[in-house]
N, C-alpha and C. Protein backbone atom coordinates (compact mmCIF):
# COMPACT_ATOMS: atom_id res chain seq x y z
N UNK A 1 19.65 -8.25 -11.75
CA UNK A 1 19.88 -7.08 -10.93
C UNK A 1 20.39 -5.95 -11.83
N UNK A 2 19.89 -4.89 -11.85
CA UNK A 2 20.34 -3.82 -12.11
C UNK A 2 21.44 -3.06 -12.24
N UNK A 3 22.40 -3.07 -13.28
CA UNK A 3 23.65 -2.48 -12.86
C UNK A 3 23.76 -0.59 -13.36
N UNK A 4 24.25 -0.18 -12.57
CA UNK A 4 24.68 1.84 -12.86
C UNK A 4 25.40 1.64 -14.05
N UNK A 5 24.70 2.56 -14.96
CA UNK A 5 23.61 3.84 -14.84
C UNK A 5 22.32 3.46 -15.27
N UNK A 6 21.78 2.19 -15.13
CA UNK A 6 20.03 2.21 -15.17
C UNK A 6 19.36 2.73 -14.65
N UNK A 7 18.24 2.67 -14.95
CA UNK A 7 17.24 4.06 -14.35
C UNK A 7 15.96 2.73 -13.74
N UNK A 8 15.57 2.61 -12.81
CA UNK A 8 14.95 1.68 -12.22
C UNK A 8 13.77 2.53 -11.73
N UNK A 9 12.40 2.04 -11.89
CA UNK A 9 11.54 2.32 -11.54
C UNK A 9 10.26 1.78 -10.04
N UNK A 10 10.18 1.65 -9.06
CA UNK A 10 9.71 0.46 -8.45
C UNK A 10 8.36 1.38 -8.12
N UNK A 11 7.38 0.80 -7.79
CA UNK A 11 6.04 1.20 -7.72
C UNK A 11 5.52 -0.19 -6.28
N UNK A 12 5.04 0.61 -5.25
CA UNK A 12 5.13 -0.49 -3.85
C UNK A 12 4.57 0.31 -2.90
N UNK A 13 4.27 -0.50 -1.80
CA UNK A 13 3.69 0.28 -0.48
C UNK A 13 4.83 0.41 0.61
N UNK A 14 5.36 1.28 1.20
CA UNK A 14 5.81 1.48 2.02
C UNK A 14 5.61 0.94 3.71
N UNK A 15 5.83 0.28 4.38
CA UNK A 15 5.63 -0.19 5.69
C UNK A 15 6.89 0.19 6.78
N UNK A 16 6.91 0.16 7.65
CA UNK A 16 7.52 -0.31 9.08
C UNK A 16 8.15 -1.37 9.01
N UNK A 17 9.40 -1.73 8.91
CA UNK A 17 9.90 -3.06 8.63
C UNK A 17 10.09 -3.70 10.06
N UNK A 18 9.45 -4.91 10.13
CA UNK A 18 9.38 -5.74 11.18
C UNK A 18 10.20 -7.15 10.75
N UNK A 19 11.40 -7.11 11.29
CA UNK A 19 11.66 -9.35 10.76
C UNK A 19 10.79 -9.70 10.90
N UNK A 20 10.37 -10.01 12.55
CA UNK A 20 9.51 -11.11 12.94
C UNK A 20 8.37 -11.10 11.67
N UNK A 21 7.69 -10.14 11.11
CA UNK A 21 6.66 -10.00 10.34
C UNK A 21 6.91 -10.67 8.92
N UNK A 22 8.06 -10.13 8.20
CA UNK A 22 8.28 -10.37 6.93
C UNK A 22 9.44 -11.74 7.05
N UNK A 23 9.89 -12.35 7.64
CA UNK A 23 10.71 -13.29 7.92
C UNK A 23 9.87 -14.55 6.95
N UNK A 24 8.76 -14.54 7.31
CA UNK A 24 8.31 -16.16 6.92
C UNK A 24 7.79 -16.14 5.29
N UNK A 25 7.62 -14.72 4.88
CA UNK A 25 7.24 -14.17 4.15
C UNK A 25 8.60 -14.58 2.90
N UNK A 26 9.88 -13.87 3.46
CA UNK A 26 10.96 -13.42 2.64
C UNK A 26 11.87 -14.53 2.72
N UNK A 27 11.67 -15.00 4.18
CA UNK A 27 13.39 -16.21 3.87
C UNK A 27 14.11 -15.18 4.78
N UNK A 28 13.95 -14.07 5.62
CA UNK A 28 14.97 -13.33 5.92
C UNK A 28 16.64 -14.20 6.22
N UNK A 29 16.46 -15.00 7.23
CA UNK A 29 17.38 -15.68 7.92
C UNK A 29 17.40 -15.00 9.14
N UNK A 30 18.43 -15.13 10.02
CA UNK A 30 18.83 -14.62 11.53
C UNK A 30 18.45 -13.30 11.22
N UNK A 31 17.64 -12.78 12.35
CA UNK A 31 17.93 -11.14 13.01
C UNK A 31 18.70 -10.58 12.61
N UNK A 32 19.36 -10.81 13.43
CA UNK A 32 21.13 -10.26 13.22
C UNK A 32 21.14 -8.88 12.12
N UNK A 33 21.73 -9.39 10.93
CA UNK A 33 22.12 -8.31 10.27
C UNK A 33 21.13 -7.37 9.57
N UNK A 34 19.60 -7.39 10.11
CA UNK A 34 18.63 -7.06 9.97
C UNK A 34 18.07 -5.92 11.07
N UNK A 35 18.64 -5.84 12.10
CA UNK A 35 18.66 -4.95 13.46
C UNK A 35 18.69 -3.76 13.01
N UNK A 36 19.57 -3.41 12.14
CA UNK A 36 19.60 -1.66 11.83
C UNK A 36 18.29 -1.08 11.24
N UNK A 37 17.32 -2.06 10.53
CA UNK A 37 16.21 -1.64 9.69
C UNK A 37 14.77 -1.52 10.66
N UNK A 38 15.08 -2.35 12.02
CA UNK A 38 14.27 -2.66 12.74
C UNK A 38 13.29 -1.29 12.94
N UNK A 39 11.95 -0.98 12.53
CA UNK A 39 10.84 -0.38 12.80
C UNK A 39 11.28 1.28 11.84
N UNK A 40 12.57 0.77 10.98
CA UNK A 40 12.63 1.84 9.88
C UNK A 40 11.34 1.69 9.04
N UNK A 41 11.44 2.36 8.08
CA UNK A 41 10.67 2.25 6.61
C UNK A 41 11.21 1.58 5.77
N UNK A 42 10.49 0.52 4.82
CA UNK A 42 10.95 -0.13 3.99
C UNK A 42 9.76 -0.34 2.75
N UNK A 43 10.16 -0.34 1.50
CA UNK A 43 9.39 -0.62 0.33
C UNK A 43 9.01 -2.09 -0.07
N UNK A 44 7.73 -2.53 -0.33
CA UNK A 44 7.49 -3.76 -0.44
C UNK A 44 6.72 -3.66 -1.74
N UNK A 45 7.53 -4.02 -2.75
CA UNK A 45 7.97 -3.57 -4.30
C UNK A 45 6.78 -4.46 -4.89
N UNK A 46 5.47 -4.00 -5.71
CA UNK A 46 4.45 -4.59 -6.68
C UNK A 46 4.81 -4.58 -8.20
N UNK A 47 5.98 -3.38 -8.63
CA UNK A 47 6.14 -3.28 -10.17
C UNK A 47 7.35 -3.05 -9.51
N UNK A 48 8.32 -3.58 -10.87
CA UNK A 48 9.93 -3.16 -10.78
C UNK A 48 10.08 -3.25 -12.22
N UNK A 49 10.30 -1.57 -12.76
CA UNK A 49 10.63 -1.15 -14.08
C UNK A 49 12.02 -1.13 -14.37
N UNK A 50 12.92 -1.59 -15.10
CA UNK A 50 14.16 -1.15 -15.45
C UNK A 50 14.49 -1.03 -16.93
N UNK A 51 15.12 0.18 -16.63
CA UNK A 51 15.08 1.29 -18.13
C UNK A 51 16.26 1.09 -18.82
């Protein structure tokens, strides 16, 4: 993980974050502390540069 002041680069597609969708995908765990992101925007990261 990245610690400040690195300069991090990520290159990804942007989606609609759904649990139900990415859950089986990620490991989410419970809902729960996942509710606030519900049908936000979220990055689903293909390159992760760190400088």
């Amino acid at each position: 993980m990245p610690a400040a002041p690195q300069l991090v680069t990520v290159e990804g597609t942007v989606i609609r974050f759904s649990h139900r969708d990415l859950t089986g995908r990620y490991h989410l765990g419970p809902p729960g502390p996942y509710r606030a992101f519900e049908g936000g925007r979220a990055l689903v990261a293909r390159e992760l540069t760190v400088w």
